[in-house]
Protein backbone atom coordinates (compact mmCIF):
# COMPACT_ATOMS: atom_id res chain seq x y z
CA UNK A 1 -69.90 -108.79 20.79
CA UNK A 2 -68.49 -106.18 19.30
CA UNK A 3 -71.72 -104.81 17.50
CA UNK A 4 -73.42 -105.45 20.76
CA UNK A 5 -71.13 -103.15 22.70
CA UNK A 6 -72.01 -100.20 19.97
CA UNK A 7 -75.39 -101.08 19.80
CA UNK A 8 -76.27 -100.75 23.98
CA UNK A 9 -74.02 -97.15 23.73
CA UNK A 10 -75.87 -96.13 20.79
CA UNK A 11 -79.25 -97.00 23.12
CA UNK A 12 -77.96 -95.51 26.16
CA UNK A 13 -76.95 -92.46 23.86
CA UNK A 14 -80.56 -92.45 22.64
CA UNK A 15 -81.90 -92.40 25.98
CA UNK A 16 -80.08 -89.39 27.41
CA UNK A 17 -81.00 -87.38 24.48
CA UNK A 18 -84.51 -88.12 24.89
CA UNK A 19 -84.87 -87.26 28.57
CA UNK A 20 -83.03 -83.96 27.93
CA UNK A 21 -85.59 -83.13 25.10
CA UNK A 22 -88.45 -84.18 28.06
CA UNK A 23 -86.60 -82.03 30.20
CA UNK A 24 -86.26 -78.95 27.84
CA UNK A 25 -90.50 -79.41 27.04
CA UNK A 26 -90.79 -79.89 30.65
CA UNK A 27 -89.54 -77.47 32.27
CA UNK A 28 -89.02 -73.62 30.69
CA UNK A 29 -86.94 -70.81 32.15
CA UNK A 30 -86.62 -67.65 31.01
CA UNK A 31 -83.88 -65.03 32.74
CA UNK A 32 -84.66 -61.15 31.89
CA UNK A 33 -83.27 -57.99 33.36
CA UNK A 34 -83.69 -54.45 33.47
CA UNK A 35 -81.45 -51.47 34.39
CA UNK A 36 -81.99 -47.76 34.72
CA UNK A 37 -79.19 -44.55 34.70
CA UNK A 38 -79.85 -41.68 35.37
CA UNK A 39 -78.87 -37.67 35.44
CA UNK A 40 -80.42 -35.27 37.86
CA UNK A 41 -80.16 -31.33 38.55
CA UNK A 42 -80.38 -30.00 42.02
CA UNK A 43 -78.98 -27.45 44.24
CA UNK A 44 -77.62 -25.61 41.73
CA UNK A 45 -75.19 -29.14 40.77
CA UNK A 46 -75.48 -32.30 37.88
CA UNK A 47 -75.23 -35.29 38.90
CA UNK A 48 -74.84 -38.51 37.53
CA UNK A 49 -75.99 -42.00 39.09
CA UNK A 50 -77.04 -45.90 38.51
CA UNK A 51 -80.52 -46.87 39.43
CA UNK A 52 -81.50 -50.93 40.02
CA UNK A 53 -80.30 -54.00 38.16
CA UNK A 54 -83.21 -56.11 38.31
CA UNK A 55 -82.57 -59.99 37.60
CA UNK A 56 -85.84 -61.63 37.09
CA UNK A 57 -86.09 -65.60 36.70
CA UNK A 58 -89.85 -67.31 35.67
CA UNK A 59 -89.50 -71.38 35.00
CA UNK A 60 -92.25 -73.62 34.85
CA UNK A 61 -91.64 -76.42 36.46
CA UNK A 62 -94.25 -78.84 35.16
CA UNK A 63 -97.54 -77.70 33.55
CA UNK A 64 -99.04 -76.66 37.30
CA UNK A 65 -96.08 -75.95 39.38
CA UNK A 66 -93.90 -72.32 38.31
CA UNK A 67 -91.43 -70.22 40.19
CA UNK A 68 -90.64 -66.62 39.74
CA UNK A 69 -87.68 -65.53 41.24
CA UNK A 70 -86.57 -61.42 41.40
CA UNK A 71 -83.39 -60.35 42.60
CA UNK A 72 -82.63 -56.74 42.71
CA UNK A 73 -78.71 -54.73 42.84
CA UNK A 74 -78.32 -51.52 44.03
CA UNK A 75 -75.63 -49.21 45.45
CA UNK A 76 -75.79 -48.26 48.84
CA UNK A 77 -77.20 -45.41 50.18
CA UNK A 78 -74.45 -45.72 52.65
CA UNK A 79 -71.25 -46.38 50.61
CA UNK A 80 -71.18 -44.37 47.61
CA UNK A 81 -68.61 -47.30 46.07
CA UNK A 82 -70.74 -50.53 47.14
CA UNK A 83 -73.44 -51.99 46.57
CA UNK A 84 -76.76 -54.10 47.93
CA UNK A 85 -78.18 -57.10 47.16
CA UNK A 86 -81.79 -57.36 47.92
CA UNK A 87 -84.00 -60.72 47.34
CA UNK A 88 -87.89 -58.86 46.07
CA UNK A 89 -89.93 -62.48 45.61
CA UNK A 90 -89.64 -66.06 45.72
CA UNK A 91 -92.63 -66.88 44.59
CA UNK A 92 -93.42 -70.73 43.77
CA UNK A 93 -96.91 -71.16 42.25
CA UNK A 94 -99.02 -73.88 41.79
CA UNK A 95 -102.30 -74.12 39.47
CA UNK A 96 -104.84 -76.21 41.26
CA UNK A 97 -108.12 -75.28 39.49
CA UNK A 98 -108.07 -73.20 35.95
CA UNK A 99 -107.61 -69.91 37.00
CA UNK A 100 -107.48 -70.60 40.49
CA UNK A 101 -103.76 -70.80 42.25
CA UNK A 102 -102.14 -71.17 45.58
CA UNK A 103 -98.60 -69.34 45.94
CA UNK A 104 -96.37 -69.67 48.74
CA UNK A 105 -92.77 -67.19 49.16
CA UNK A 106 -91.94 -63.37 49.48
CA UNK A 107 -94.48 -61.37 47.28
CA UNK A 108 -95.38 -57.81 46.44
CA UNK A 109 -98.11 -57.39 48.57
CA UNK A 110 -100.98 -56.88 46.62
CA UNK A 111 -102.70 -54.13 48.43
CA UNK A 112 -102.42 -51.51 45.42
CA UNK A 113 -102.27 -51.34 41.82
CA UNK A 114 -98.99 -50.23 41.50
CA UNK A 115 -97.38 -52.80 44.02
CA UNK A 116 -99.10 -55.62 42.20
CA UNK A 117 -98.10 -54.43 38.23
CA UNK A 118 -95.07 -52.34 37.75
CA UNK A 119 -92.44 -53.81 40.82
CA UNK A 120 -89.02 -53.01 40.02
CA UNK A 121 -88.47 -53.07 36.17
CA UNK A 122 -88.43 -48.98 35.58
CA UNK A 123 -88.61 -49.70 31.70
CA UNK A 124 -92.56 -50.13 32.47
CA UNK A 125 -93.40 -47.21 35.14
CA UNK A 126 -95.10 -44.25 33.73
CA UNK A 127 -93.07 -41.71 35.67
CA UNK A 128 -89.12 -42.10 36.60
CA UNK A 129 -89.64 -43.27 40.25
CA UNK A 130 -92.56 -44.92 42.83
CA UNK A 131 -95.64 -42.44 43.85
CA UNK A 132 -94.86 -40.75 47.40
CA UNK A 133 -96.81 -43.07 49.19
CA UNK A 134 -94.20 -45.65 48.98
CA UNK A 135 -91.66 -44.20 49.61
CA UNK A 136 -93.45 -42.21 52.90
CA UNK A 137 -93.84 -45.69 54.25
CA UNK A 138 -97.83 -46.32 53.72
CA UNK A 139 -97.62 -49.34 51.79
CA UNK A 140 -95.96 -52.69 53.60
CA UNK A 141 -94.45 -53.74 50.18
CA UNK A 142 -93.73 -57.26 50.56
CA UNK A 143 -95.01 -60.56 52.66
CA UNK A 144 -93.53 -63.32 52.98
CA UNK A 145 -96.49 -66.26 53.59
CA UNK A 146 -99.08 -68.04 52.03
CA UNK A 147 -101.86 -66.68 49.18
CA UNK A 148 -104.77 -67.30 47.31
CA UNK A 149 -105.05 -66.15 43.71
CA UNK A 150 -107.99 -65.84 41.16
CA UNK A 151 -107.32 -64.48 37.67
CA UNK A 152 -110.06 -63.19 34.65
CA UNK A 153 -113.11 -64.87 36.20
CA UNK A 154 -116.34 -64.69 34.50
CA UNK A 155 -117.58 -61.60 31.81
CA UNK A 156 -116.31 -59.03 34.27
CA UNK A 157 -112.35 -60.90 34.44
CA UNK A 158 -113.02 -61.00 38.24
CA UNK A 159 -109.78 -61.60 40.19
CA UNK A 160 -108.48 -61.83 43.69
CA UNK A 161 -105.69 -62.47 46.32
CA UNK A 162 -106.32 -63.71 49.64
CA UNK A 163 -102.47 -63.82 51.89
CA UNK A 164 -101.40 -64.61 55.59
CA UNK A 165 -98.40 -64.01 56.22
CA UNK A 166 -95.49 -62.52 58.40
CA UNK A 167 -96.35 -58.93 59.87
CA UNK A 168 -94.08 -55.74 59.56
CA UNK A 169 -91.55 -55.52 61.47
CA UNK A 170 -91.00 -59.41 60.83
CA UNK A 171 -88.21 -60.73 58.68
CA UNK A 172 -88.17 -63.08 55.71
CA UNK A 173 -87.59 -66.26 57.73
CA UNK A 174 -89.81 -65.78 61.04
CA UNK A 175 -92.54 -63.52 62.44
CA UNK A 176 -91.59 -61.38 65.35
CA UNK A 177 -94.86 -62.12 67.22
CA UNK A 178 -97.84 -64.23 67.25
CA UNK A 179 -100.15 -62.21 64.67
CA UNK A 180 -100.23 -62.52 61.42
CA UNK A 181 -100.78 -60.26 58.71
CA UNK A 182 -103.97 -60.83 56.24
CA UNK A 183 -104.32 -58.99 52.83
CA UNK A 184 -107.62 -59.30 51.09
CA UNK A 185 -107.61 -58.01 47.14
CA UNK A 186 -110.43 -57.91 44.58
CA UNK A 187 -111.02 -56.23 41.28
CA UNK A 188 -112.21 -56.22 37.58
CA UNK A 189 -111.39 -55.42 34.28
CA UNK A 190 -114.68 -55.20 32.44
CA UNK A 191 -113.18 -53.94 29.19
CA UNK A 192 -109.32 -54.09 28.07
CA UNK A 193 -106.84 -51.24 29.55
CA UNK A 194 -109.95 -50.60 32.18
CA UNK A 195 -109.48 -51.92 35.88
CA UNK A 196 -111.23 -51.08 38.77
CA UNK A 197 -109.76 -52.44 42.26
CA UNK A 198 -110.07 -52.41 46.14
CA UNK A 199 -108.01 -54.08 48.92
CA UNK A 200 -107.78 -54.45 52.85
CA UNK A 201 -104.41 -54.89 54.61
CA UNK A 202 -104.45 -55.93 59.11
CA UNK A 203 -101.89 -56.53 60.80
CA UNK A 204 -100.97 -55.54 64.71
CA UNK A 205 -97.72 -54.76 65.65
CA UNK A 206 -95.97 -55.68 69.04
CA UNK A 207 -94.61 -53.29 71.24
CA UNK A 208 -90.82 -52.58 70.95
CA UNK A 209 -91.63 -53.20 67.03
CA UNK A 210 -89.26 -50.81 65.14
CA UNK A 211 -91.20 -48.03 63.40
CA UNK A 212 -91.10 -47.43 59.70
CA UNK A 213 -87.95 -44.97 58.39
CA UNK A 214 -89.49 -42.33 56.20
CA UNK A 215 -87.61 -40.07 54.07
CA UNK A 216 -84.36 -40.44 55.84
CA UNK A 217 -85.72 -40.25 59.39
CA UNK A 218 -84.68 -42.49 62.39
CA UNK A 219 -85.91 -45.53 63.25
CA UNK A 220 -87.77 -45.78 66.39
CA UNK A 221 -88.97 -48.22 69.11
CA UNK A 222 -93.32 -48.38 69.11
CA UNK A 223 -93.96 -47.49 72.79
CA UNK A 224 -98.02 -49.47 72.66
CA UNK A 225 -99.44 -52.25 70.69
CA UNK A 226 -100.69 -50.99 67.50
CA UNK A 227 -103.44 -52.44 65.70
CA UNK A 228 -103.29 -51.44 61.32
CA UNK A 229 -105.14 -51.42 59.29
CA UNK A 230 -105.26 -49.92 55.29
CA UNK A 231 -107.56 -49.65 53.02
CA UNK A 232 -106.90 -48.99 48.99
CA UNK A 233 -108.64 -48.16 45.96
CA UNK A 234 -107.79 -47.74 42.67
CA UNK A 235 -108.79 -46.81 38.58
CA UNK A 236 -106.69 -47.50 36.25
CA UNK A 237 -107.05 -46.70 32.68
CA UNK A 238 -104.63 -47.24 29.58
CA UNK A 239 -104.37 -48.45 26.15
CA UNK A 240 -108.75 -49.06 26.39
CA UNK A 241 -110.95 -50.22 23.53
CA UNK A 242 -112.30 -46.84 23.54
CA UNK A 243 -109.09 -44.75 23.52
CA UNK A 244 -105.11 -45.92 22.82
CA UNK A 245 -103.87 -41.88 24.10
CA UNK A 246 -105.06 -41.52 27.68
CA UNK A 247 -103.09 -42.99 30.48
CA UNK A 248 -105.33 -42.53 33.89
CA UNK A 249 -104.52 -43.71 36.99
CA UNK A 250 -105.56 -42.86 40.81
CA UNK A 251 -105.45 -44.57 44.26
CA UNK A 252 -106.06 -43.54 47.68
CA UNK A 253 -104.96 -45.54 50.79
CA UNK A 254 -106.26 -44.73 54.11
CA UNK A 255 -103.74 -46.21 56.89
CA UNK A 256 -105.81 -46.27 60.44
CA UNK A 257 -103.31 -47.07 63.02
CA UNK A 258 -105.09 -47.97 66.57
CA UNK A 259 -102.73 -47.63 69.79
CA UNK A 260 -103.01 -48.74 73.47
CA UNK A 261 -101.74 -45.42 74.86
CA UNK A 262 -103.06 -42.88 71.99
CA UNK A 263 -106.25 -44.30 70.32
CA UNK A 264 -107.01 -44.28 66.95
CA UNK A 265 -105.06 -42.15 64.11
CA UNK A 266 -105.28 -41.82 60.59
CA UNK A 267 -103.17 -41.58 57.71
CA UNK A 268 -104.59 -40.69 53.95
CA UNK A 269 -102.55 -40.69 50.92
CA UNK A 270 -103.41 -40.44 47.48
CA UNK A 271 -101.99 -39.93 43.70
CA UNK A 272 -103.04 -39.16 40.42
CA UNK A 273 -101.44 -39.56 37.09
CA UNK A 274 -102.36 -38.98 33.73
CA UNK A 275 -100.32 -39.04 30.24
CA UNK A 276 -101.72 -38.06 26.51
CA UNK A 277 -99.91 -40.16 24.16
CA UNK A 278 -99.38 -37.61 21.22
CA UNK A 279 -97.74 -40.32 19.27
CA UNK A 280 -97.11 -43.66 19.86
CA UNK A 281 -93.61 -42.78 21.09
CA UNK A 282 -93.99 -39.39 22.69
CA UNK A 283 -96.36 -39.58 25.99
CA UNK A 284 -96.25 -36.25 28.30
CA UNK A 285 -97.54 -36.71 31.76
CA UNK A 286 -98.08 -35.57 35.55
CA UNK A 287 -98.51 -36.71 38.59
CA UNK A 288 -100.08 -35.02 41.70
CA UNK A 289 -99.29 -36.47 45.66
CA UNK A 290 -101.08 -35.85 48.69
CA UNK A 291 -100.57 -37.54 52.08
CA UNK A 292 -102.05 -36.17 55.28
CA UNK A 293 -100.98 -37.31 58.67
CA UNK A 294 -103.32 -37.18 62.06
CA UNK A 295 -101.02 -35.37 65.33
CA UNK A 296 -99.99 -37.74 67.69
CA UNK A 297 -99.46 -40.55 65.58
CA UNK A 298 -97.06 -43.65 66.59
CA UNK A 299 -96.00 -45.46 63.66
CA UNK A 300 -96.08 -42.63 60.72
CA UNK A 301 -94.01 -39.56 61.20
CA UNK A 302 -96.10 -36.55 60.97
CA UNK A 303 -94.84 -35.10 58.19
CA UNK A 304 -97.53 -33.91 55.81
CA UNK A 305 -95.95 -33.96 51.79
CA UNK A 306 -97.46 -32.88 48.61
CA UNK A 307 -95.34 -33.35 45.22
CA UNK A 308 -96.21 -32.63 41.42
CA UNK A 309 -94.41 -34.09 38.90
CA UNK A 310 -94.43 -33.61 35.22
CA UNK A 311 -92.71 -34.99 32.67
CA UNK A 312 -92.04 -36.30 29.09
CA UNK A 313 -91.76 -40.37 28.21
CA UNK A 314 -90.30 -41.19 24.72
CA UNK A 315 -90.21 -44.87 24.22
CA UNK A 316 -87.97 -46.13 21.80
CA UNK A 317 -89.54 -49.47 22.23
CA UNK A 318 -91.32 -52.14 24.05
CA UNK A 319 -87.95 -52.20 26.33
CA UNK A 320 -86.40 -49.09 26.25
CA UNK A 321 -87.76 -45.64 27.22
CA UNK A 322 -86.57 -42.18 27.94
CA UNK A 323 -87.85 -40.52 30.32
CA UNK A 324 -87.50 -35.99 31.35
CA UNK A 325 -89.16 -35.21 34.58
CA UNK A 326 -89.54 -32.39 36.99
CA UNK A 327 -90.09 -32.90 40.64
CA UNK A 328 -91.47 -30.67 43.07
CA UNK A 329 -91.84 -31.63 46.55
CA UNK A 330 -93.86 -29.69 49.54
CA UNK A 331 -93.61 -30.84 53.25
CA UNK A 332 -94.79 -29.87 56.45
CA UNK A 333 -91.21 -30.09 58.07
CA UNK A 334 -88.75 -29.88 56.02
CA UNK A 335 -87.92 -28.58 52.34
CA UNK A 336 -86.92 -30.61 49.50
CA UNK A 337 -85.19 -28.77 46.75
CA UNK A 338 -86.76 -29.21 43.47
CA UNK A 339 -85.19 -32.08 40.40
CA UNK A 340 -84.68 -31.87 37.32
CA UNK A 341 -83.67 -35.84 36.41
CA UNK A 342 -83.27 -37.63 33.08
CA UNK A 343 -83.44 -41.29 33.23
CA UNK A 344 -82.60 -44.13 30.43
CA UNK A 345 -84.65 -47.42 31.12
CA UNK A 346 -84.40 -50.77 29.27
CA UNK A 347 -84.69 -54.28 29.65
CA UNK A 348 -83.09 -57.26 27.92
């Protein structure tokens, strides 16, 4: 009896150990995370400040099913002592057809090449913070719905993204009106480091929808229905077959906002950055911004800005770069003094 007894906990032992080992094969998670600091000079002061703490979760689930998860802390711009927490994408993925998936959660919308690559890790942006046209308001940065995804199809790597989902002005959990916002993506990469890309965002926003806050402006109530809709396209050049020291990028979004009261307005914004990689560490770069605003318009404040930036990028690895960059920013309205900010990047 006695050897019996040993003998079934020695099986049941057995067993456990083998469906953890399934388990482990089964199902992979990694957990990364990147953090920025940073030093800037303006107004005639230094000052010294903490950028985002990015906590980013990918586990597959089986050999179809995945989930990316990104979680972002910053402090507030309200409380110079606390802190947000802001949930960036819940993202479960499943693989139906080779290269063919259907994803459901919060995403980066992928209306532009930027949105759709470098997100919130600053380790991997070419410059120390998002082109203008983000942070102006032109680009609806996340959806939370239902997409269709195609990746490297055929000679030319074809790929897509086809989403529905909540509109702005909606929340993560429930759309504030009956519309739904639709996101169509293509491009192609014909040769490594080369990618060529278009995209058309529609939505329509109710009235008594809460206007977008740009550059520290109020929020305001939209007075009319207001039919959106943006169109993007972008280049995007680095580390090619045919060169490893030019960095090229450009896009150009054109935002045409259609009211009940006030017709049709447009908004176009654009960027352009390039870097020479003198060695592989040392990269110097600019950027250039541009974003013109009709009169009259309803949801964008009319606020014409212009930046250039220029800067130096020293990366001291794969995950940790350096970055010196001067900012210069023009606007219609009202001044911005010019920055001179250092930043320290990694991930781990």
């Amino acid at each position: 009896m006695e050897r019996t007894k040993y003998s079934l906990i020695l099986l049941f032992i057995s067993t456990l150990l083998l469906c953890s080992a399934h388990r482990v094969v089964a199902q992979r998670t990694q957990i990364r995370g990147f953090v920025d600091a940073y030093s800037y000079y303006q107004k005639g002061k230094a000052n010294f400040g903490l950028g985002e703490q990015d906590l980013f979760i990918t586990s597959e689930i089986t050999e179809r099913l995945s989930f990316l998860g990104e979680t972002v802390f910053k402090y507030s711009l309200d409380s110079p002592t606390d802190f947000d927490i802001s949930v960036e994408r819940i993202i479960l993925k499943y693989n139906y057809a080779g290269n063919h998936s259907v994803l459901i959660g919060k995403h980066h919308t992928p209306i532009n090449y930027w949105n759709d690559t470098y997100h919130h890790g600053r380790v991997f942006f070419p410059t120390v913070e998002r082109p203008l046209v983000f942070s102006e308001g032109i680009i609806p940065l996340h959806t939370t719905g239902i997409s269709l995804q195609g990746q490297n199809l055929g000679r030319l790597r074809f790929g897509y993204d086809v989403m529905v989902g909540n509109g702005l002005g909606s929340g993560d959990i429930a759309d504030n009106n009956p519309f739904k916002s639709l996101t169509a993506a293509v491009h192609v990469k014909p040769v490594d480091g080369f990618r060529l890309g278009a995209s058309l965002y529609h939505d329509v926003l109710s009235k008594g929808s809460m206007s977008h806050n740009h550059s520290g402006g109020t929020n305001t109530l939209i007075p009319s229905k207001v039919t959106q809709n943006i169109m993007t396209a972008s280049v995007s050049y680095t580390d090619s077959v045919f060169s490893k020291r030019y960095e090229l990028l450009a896009e150009s979004s054109m935002a045409i906002n259609r009211s009940d009261s006030l017709g049709m307005q447009q908004a176009l914004a654009s960027y352009a950055y390039a870097g020479f990689r003198i060695t592989d560490k040392i990269i110097p770069y600019i950027r250039l911004d541009n974003i013109q605003y009709r009169n009259k318009e309803v949801y964008y404040l009319n606020n014409n800005v212009r930046s250039f930036v220029g800067g130096l990028r020293y990366e001291i690895s794969y995950l940790a770069v350096l970055k010196l960059e001067y900012q210069h920013i023009q606007r219609s309205t009202v001044g911005t003094p010019d920055k001179l900010i250092f930043q320290v990047a990694v991930g781990f």
